[in-house]
C-alpha atoms as a PDB file:
ATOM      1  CA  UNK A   1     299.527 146.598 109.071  1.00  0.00           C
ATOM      2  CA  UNK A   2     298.670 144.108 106.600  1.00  0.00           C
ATOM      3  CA  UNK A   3     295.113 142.394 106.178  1.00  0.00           C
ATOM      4  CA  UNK A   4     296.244 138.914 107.526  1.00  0.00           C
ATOM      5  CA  UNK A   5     297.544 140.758 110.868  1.00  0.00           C
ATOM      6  CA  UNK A   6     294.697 142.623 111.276  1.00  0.00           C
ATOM      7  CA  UNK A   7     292.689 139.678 110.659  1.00  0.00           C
ATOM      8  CA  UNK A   8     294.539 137.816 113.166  1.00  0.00           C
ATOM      9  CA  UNK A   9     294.370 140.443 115.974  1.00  0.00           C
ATOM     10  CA  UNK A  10     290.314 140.537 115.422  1.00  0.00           C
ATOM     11  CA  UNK A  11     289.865 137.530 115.591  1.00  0.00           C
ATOM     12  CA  UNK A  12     292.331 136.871 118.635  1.00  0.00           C
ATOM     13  CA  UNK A  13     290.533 139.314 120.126  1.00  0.00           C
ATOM     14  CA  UNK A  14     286.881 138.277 119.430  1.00  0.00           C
ATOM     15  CA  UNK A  15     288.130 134.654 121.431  1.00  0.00           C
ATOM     16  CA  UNK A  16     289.198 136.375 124.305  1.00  0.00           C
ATOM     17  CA  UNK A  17     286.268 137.896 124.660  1.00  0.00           C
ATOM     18  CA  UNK A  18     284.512 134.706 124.276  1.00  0.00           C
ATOM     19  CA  UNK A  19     286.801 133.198 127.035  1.00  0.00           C
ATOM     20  CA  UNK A  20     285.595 135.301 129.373  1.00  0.00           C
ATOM     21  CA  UNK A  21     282.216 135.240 129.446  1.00  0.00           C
ATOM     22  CA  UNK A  22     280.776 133.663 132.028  1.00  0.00           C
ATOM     23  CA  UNK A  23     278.212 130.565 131.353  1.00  0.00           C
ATOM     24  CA  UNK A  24     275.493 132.546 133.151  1.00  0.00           C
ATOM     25  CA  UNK A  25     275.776 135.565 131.140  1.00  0.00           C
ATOM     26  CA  UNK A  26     275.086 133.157 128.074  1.00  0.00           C
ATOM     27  CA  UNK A  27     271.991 133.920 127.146  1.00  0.00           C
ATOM     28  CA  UNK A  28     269.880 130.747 125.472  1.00  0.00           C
ATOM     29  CA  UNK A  29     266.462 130.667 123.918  1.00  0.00           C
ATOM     30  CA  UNK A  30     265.614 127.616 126.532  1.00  0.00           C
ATOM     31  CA  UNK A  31     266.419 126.472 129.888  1.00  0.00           C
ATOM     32  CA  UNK A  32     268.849 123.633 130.186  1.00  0.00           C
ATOM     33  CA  UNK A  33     267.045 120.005 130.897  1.00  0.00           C
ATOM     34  CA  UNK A  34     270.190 119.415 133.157  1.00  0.00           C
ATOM     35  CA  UNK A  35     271.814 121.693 135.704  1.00  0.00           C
ATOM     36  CA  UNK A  36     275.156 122.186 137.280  1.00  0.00           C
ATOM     37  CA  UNK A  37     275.440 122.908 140.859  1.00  0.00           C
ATOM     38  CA  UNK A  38     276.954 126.629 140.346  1.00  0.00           C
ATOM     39  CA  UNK A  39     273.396 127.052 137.620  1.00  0.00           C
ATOM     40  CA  UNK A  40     271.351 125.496 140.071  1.00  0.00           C
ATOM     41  CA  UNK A  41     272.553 128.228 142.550  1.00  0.00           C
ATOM     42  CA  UNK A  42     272.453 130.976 139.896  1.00  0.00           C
ATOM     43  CA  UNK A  43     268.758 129.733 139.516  1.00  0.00           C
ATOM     44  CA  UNK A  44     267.820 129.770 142.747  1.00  0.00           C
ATOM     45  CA  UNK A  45     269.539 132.819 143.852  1.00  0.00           C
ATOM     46  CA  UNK A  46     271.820 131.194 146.655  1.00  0.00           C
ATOM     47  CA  UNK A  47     275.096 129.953 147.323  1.00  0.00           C
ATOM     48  CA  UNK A  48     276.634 126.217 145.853  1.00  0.00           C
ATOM     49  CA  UNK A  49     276.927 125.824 150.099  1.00  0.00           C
ATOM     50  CA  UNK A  50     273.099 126.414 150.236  1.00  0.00           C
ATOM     51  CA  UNK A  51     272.964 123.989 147.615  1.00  0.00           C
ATOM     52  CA  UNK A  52     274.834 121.377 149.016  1.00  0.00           C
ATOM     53  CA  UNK A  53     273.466 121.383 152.445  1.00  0.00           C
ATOM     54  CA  UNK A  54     269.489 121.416 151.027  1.00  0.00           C
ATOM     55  CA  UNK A  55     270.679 117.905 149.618  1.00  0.00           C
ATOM     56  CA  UNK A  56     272.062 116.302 152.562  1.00  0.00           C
ATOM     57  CA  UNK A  57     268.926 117.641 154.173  1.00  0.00           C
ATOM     58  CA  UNK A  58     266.644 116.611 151.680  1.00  0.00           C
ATOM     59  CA  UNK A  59     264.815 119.399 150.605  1.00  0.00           C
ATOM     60  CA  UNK A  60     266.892 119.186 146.726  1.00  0.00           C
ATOM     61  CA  UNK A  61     267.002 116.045 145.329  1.00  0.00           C
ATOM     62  CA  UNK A  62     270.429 114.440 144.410  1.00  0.00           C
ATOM     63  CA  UNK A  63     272.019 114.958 141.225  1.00  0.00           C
ATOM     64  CA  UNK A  64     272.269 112.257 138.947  1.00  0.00           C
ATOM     65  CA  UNK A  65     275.207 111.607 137.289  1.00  0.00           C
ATOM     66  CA  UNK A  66     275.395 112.320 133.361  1.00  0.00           C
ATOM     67  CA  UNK A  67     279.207 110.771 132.240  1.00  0.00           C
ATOM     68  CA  UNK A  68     281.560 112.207 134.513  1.00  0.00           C
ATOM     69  CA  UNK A  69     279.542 115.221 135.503  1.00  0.00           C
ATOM     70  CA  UNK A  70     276.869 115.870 138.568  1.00  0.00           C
ATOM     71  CA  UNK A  71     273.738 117.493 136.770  1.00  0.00           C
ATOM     72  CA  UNK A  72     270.368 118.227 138.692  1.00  0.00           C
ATOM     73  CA  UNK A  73     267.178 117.739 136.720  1.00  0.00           C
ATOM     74  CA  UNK A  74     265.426 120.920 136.525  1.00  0.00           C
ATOM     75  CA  UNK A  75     261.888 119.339 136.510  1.00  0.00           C
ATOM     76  CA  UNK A  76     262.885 117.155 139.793  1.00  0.00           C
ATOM     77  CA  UNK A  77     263.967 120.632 141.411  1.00  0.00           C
ATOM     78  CA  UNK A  78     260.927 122.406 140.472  1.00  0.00           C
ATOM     79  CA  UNK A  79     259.080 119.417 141.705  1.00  0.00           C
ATOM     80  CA  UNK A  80     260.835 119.295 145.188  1.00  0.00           C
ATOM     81  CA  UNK A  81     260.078 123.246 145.199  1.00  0.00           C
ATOM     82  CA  UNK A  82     256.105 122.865 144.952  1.00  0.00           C
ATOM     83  CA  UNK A  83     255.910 120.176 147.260  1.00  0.00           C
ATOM     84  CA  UNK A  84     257.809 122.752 150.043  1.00  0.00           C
ATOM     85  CA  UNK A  85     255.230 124.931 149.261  1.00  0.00           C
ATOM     86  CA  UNK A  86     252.897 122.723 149.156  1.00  0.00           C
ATOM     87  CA  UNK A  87     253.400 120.975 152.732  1.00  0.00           C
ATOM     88  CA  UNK A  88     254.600 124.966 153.957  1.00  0.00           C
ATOM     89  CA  UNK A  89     250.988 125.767 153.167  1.00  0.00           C
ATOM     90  CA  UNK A  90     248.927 122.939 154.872  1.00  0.00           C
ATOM     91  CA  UNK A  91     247.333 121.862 151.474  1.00  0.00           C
ATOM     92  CA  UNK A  92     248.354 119.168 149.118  1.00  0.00           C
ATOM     93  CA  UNK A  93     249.095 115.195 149.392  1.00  0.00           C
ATOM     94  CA  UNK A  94     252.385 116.557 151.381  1.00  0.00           C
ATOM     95  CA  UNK A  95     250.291 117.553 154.358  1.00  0.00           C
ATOM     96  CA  UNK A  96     248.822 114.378 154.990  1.00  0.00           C
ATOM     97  CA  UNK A  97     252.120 112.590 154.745  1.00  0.00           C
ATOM     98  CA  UNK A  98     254.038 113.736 157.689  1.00  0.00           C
ATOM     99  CA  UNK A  99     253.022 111.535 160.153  1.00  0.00           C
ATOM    100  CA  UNK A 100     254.201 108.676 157.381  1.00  0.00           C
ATOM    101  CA  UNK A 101     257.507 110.293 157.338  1.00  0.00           C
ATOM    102  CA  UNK A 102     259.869 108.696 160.215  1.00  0.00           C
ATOM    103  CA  UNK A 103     261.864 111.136 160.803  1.00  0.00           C
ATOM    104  CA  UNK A 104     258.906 113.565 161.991  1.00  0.00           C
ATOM    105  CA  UNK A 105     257.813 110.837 163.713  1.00  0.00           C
ATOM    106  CA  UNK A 106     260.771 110.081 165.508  1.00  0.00           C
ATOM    107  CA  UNK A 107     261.156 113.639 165.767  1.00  0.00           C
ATOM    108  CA  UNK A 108     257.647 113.570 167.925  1.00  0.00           C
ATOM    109  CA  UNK A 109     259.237 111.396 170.475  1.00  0.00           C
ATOM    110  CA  UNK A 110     261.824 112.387 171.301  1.00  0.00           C
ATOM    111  CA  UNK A 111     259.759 116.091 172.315  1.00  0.00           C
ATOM    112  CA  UNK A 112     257.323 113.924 174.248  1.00  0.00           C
ATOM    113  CA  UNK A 113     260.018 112.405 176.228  1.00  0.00           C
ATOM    114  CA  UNK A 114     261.753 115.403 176.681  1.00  0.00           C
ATOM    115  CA  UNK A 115     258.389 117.590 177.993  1.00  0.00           C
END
């Protein structure tokens, strides 16, 4: 084989193997500012379903849009993580919130009416 075929076949072969690597397996010096929904799942060890569903329910906060894309903030994420723990706990400014928030208060209610 000549050096310009063999050259070709490496390097053919070098871009396949780039192809298919996955973004996850990637590894980076830093953690991205901005995360996808299938990275924010890979970071938080659960399904893009998961995902989706903690948003509607509040517990993520919404992604933002960045051009055409859907990207979560990692800092707002991490953010929306401490105050769960924080309010899960019973210490924080979370706790003392609650009976601010309406749906807990609505929430109250309708159990009194119902006992």
């Amino acid at each position: 084989m000549s050096r310009r075929k063999i050259a070709k076949t490496l390097l053919a072969q070098t871009c396949d193997r780039l192809r298919s690597r996955r973004k996850r397996d990637i590894q980076r010096p830093y953690s991205p500012d901005y995360v996808s929904a299938e990275t924010l799942a890979y970071r938080l060890d659960c399904s893009r379903s998961k995902i989706d569903a903690d948003v509607r329910a509040g517990l993520l906060p919404k992604p933002i849009g960045v051009g055409t894309m859907q990207r979560w903030r990692w800092a707002d994420v991490e953010e929306a993580i401490e105050a769960q723990n924080a309010l899960a706990s019973g210490n924080g400014a979370g706790a003392a919130s609650l009976d601010d928030d309406p749906f807990i208060v609505g929430a109250r209610r309708v159990a009194e009416t119902e006992s």
